[in-house]
Protein backbone atom coordinates (compact mmCIF):
# COMPACT_ATOMS: atom_id res chain seq x y z
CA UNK A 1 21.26 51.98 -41.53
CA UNK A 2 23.04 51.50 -38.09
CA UNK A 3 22.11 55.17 -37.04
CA UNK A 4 18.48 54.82 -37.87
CA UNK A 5 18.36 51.04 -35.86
CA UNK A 6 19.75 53.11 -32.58
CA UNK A 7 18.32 56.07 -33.13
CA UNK A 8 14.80 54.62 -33.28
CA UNK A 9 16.20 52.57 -30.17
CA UNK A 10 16.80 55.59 -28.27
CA UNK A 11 13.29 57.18 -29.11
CA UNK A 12 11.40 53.60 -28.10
CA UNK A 13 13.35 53.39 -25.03
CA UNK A 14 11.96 57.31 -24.52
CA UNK A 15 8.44 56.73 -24.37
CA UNK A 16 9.07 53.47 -22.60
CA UNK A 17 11.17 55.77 -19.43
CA UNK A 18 8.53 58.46 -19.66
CA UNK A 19 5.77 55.64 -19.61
CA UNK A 20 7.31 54.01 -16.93
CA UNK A 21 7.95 57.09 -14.90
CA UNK A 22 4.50 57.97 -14.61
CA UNK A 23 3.58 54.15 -13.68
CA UNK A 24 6.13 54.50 -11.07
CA UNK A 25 5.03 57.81 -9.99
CA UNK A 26 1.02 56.66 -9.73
CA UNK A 27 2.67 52.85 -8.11
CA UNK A 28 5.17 53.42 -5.94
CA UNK A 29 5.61 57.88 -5.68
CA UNK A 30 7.69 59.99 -6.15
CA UNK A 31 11.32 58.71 -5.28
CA UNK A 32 10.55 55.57 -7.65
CA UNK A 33 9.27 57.60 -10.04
CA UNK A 34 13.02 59.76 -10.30
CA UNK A 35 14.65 56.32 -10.16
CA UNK A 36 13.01 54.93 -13.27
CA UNK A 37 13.89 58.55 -14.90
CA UNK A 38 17.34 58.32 -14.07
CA UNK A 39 17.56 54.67 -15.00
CA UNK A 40 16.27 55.32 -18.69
CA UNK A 41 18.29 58.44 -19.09
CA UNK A 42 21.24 56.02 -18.43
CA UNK A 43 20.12 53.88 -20.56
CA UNK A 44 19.08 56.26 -23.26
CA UNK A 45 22.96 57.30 -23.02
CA UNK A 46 24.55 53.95 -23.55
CA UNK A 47 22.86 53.65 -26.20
CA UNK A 48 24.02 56.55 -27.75
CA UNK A 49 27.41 55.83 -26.93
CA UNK A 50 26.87 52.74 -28.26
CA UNK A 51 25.52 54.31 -31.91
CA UNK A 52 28.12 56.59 -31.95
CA UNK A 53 30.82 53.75 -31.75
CA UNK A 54 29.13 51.63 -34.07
CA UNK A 55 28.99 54.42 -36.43
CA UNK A 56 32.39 55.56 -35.95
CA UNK A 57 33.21 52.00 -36.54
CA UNK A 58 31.01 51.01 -39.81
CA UNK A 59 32.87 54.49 -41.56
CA UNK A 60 36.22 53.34 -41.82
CA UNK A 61 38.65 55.70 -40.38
CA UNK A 62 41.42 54.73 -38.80
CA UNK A 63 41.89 57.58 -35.96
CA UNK A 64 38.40 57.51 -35.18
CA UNK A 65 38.16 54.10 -35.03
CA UNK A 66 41.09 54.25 -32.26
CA UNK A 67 38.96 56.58 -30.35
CA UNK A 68 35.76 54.40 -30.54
CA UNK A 69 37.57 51.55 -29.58
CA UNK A 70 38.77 53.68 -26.40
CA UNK A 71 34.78 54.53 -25.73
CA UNK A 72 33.80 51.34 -25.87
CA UNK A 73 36.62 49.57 -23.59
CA UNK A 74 36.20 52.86 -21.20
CA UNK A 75 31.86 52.94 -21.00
CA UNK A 76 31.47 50.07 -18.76
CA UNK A 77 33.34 51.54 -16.19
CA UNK A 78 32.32 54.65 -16.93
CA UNK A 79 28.38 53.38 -16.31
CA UNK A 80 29.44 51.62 -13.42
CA UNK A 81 30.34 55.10 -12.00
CA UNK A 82 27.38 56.73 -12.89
CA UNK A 83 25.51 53.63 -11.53
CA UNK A 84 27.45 54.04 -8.00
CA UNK A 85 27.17 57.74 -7.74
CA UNK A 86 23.38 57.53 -8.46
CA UNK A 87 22.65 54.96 -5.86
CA UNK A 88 24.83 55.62 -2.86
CA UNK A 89 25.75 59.50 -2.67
CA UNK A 90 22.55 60.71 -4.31
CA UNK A 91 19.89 58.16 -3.08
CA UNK A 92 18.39 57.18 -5.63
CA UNK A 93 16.06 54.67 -5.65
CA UNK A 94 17.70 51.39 -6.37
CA UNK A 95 14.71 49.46 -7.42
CA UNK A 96 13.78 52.42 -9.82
CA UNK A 97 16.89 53.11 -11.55
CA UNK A 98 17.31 49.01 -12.47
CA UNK A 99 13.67 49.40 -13.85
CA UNK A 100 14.83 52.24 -15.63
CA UNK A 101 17.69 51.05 -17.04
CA UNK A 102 15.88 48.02 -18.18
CA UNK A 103 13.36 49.89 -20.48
CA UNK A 104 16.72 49.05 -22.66
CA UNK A 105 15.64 45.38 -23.34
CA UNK A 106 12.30 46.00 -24.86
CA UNK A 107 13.43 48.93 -26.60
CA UNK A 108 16.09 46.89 -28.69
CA UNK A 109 13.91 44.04 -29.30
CA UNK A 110 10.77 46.57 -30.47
CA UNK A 111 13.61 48.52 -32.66
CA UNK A 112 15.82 45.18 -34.35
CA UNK A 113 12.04 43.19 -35.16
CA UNK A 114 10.86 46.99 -36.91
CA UNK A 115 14.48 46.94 -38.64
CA UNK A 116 13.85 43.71 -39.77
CA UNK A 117 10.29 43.73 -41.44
CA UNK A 118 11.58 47.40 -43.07
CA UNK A 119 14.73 45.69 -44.26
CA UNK A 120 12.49 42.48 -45.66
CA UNK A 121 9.80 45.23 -47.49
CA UNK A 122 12.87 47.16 -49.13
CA UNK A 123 14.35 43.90 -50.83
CA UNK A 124 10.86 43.07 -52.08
């Protein structure tokens, strides 16, 4: 159940990156355009890392749990990182990688409302 919620997260917030990549492109070129890619690909991993540690969690066992615990304390910083290298050694553009990352927020909301009304048709 947690699996499916993310991965249909992840896909959603797919077509919303590529979507907004080509806006971007046809907007504001090609620089933007790379941003919002490499914003969403972020994204798309956090949220991964996220489903992974929720799944890891939900299971039950105890090692595995240590080591999701250890993810999830060490992916902030981690993201941070990526978020740094991105923007200041590479050049990416700024603007485009924080409208890339925030293809996240729709994506959720599309995927937990769709988890809902399938949860509410199952019980019926």
């Amino acid at each position: 159940m947690i699996r499916r919620l993310f991965t249909e997260t992840a896909l959603v917030q797919g077509a919303l990156t590529a979507a907004a990549s080509v806006a971007g492109l046809a907007v504001a070129g090609i620089p933007a355009a790379v941003g919002l890619a490499m914003g969403g690909s972020l994204a798309i991993a956090d949220v991964s890392a996220l489903a992974f540690i929720a799944s890891t969690i939900s299971t039950g066992r105890v090692r595995s749990k240590v080591a999701a615990l250890t993810l999830l304390v060490a992916k902030m910083p981690l993201l941070a990182a990526a978020v740094y290298v991105l923007v200041v050694p590479l050049k990416v553009h700024a603007i485009g990688l924080l409208l890339g990352v925030s293809t996240m927020l729709p994506a959720v909301f599309y995927a937990a409302v769709r988890h809902k009304r399938l949860a509410a048709r199952e019980t019926t």
